[in-house]
C-alpha atoms as a PDB file:
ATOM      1  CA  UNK A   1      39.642  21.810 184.646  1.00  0.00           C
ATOM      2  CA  UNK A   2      40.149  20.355 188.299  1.00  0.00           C
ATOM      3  CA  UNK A   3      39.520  23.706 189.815  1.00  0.00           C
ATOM      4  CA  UNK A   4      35.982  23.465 187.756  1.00  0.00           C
ATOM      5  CA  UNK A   5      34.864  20.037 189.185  1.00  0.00           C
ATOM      6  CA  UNK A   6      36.193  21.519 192.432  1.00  0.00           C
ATOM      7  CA  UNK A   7      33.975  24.010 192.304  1.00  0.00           C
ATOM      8  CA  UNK A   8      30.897  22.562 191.717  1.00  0.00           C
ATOM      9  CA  UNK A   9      30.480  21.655 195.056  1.00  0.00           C
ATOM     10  CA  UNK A  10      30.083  25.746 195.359  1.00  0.00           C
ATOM     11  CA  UNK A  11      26.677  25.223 193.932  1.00  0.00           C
ATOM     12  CA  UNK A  12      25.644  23.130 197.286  1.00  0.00           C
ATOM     13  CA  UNK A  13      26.364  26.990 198.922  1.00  0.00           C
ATOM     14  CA  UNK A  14      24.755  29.429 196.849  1.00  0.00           C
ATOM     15  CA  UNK A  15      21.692  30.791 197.941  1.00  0.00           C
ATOM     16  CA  UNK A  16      19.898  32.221 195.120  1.00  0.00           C
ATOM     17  CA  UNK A  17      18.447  30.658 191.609  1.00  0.00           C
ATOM     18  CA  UNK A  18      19.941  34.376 190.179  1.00  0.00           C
ATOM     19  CA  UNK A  19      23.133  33.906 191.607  1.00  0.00           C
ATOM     20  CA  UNK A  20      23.009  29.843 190.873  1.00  0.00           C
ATOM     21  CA  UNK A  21      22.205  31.026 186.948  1.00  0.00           C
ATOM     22  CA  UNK A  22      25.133  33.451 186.883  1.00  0.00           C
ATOM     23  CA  UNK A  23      27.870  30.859 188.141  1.00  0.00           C
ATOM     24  CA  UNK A  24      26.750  27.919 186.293  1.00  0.00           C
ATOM     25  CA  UNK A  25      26.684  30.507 182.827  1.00  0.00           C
ATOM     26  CA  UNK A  26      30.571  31.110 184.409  1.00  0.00           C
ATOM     27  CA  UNK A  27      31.534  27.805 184.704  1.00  0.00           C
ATOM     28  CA  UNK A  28      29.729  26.733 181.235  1.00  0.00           C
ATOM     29  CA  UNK A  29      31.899  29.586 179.664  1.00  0.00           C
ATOM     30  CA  UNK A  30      34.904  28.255 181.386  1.00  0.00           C
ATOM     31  CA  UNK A  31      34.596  24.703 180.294  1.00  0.00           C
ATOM     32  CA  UNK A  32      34.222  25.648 176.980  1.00  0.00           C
ATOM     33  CA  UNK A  33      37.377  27.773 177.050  1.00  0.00           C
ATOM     34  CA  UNK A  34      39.083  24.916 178.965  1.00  0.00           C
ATOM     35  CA  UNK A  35      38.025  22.981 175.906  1.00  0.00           C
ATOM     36  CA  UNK A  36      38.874  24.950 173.298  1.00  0.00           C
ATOM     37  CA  UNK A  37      42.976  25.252 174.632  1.00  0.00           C
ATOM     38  CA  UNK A  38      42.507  21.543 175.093  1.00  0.00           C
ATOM     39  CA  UNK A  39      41.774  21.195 171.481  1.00  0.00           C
ATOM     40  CA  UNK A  40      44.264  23.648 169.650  1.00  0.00           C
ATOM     41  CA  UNK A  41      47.145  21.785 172.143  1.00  0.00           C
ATOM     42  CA  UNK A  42      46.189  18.157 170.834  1.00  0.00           C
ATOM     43  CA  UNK A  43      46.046  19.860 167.266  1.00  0.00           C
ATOM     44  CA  UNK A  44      49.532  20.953 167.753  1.00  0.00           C
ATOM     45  CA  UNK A  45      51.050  17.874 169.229  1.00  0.00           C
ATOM     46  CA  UNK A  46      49.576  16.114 166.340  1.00  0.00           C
ATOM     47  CA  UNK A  47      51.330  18.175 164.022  1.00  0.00           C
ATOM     48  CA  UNK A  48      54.699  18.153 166.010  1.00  0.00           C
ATOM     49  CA  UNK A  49      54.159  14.487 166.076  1.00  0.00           C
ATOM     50  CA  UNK A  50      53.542  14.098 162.088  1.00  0.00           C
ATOM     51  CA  UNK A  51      56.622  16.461 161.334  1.00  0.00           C
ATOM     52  CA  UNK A  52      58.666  14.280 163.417  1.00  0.00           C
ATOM     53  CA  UNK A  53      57.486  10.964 161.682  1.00  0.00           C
ATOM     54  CA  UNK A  54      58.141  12.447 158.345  1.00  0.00           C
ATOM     55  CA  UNK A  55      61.786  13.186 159.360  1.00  0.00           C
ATOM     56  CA  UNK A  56      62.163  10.048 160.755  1.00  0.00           C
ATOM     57  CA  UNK A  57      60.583   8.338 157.615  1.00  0.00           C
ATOM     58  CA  UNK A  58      62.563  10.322 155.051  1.00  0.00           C
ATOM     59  CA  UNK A  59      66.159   9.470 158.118  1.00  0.00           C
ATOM     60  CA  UNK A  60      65.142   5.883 157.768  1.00  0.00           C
ATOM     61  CA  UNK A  61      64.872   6.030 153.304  1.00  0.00           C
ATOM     62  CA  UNK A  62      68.068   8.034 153.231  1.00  0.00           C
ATOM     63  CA  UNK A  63      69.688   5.483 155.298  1.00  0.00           C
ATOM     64  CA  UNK A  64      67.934   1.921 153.205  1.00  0.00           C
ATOM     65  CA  UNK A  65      69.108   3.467 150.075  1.00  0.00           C
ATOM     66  CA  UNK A  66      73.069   4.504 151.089  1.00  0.00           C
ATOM     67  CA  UNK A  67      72.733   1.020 152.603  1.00  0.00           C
ATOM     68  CA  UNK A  68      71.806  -0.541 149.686  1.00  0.00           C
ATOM     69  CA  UNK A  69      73.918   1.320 147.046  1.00  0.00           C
ATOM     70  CA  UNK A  70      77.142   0.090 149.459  1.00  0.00           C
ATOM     71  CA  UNK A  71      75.666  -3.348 149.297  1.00  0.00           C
ATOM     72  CA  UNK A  72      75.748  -3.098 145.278  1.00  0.00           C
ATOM     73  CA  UNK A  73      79.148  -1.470 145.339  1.00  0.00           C
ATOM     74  CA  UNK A  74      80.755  -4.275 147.428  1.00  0.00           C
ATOM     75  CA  UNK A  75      79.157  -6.409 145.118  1.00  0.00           C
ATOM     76  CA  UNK A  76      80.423  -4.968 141.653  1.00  0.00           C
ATOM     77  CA  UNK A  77      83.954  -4.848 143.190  1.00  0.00           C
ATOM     78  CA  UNK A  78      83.720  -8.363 144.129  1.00  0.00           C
END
């Protein structure tokens, strides 16, 4: 995406509306590629980070509810 902005500048050098047309049709198609990878990779890290939660959730239950049951046992034998 850099190299894009970067190259804007390349408009200041191009000599012809034809050949103006053609690169900014280029660089539209580019951005929206750019876009598009940018999209599916914040999908993904959303998902990775959801999955992750979950586990961590379900880690953290697991863990309240052995801690608890001890708590009752020590209790009961008391």
């Amino acid at each position: 995406m850099i190299g894009q902005v970067a190259g804007i500048s390349r408009l200041a050098l191009i000599q012809t509306d034809s050949e103006r047309q053609t690169y900014m049709a280029q660089l539209a198609q580019d951005t929206l590629s750019t876009s598009a990878k940018v999209s599916r990779m914040v999908l993904e890290r959303k998902q990775n980070y959801e999955q992750r939660n979950q586990a961590r959730q379900y880690q953290l239950k697991q863990f309240i509810q052995q801690s608890s049951l001890e708590g009752l046992e020590s209790n009961i034998g008391k």
